[in-house]
Protein backbone atom coordinates (compact mmCIF):
# COMPACT_ATOMS: atom_id res chain seq x y z
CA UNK A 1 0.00 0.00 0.00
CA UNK A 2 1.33 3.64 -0.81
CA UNK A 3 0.28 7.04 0.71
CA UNK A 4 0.08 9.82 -1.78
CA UNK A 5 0.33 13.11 -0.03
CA UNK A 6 -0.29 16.17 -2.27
CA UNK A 7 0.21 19.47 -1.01
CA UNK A 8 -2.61 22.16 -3.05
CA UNK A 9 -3.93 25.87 -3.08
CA UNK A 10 -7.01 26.27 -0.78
CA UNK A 11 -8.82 27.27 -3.85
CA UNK A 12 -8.42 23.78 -5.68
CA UNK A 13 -9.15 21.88 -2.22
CA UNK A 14 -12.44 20.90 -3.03
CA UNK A 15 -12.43 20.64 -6.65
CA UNK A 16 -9.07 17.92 -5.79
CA UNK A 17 -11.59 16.18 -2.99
CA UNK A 18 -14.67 16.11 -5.17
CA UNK A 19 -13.26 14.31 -7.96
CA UNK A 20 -11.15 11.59 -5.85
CA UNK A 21 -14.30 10.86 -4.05
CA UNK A 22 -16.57 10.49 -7.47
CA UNK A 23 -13.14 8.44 -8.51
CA UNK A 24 -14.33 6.00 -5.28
CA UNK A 25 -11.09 7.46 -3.28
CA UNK A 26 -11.30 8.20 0.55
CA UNK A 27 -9.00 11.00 1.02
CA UNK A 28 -8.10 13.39 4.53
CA UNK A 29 -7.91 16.71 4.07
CA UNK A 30 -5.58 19.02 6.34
CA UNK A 31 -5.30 22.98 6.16
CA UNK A 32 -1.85 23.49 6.35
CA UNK A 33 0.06 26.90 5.65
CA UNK A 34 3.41 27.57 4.20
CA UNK A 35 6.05 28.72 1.43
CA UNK A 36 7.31 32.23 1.05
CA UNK A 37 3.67 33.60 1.14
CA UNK A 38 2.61 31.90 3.80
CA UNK A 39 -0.29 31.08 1.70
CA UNK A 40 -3.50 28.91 2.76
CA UNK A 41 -2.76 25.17 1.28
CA UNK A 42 -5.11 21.60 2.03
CA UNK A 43 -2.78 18.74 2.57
CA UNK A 44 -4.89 15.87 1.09
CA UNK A 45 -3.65 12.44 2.27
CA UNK A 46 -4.76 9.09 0.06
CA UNK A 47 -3.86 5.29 1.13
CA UNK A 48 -3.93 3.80 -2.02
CA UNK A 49 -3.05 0.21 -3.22
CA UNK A 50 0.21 1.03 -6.05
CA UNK A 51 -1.47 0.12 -8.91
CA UNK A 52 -4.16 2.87 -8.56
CA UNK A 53 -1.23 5.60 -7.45
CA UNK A 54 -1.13 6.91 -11.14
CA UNK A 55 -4.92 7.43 -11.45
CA UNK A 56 -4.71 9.43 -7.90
CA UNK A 57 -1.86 11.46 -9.33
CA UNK A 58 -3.82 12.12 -12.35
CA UNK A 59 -6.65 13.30 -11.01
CA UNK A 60 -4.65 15.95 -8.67
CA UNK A 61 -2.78 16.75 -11.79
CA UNK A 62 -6.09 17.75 -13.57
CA UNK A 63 -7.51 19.51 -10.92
CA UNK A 64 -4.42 21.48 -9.38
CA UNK A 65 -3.94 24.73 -11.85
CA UNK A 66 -0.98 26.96 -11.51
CA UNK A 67 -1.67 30.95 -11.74
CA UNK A 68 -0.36 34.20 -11.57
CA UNK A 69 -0.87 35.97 -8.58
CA UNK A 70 0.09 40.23 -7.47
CA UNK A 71 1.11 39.92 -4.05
CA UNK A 72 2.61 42.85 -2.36
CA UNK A 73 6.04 43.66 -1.08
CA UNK A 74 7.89 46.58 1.02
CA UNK A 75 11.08 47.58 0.61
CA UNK A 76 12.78 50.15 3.16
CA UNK A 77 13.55 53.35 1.28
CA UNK A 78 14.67 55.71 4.22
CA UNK A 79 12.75 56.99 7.41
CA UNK A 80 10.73 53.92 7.81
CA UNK A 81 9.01 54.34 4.93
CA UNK A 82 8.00 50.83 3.14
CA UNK A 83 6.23 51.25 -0.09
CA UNK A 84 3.79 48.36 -1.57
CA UNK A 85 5.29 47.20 -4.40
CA UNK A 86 3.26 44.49 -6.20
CA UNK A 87 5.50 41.52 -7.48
CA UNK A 88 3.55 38.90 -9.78
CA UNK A 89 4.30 35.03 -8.63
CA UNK A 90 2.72 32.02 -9.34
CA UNK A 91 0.70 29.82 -6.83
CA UNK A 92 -1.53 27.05 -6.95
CA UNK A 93 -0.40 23.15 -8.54
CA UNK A 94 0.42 20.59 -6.32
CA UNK A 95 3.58 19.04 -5.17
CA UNK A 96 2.72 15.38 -4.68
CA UNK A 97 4.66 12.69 -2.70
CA UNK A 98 3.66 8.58 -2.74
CA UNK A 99 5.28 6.85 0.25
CA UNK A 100 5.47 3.16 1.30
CA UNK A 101 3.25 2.31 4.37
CA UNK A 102 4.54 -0.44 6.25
CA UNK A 103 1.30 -1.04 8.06
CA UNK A 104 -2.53 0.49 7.82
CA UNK A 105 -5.13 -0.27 9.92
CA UNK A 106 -8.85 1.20 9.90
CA UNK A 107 -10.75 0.61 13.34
C-alpha cells in the first residue's frame, strides 16, 4: 500500500476532494500553511493500493492549476518608509509525494 500526499492551493481543495471521491477514493484533508507567502494550502492524504497511485496522481494533476498571482512587497527606502510594491508570482499546482506504508489499519 502507498500514501500519496499532495500538497494544493485552498482554492483547488475541493475541486481535488470532489473528484477523488466520485473516482471512489477516501482521502483526509488538512489545512496546512506555508512557502514564502505563507499562503492557505489543504494537505490531502490518500492510502492507495500502487497500482491505482497513477490514477490518484492524475486526477490531482487535472484539478491542481498553476496561476499568476500580485502579491505585495515593502522595501525600506529611508525613514521607515516601506512602499507596496506588487510583485507577480505564481501559486496554486500541487507538489505530490507517494510513500510506502509499512502497516494500515482502519478501526
Amino acid at each position: 500500500m502507498k500514501l500519496v500526499l499532495a500538497i494544493i492551493n485552498h482554492d483547488d481543495a475541493n475541486t481535488v476532494t470532489q473528484n477523488l471521491t466520485k473516482k471512489g477514493f477516501s482521502s483526509t484533508k488538512l489545512a496546512t500553511t506555508g512557502g514564502f507567502l505563507m499562503a492557505g494550502n489543504v494537505t490531502i492524504l490518500i492510502g492507495v493500493d500502487e497500482e491505482k497511485v497513477q490514477t490518484v496522481i492524475d486526477i490531482i494533476k487535472e484539478h491542481s492549476h498553476s496561476r499568476k498571482q500580485m502579491i505585495p512587497t515593502t522595501t525600506e527606502m529611508s525613514y521607515g518608509y516601506y512602499p507596496s510594491m506588487p510583485v507577480e508570482v505564481v501559486v496554486g499546482g500541487a507538489t505530490i509525494f507517494v510513500v510506502d506504508i509499512e502497516r494500515f489499519e482502519r478501526v
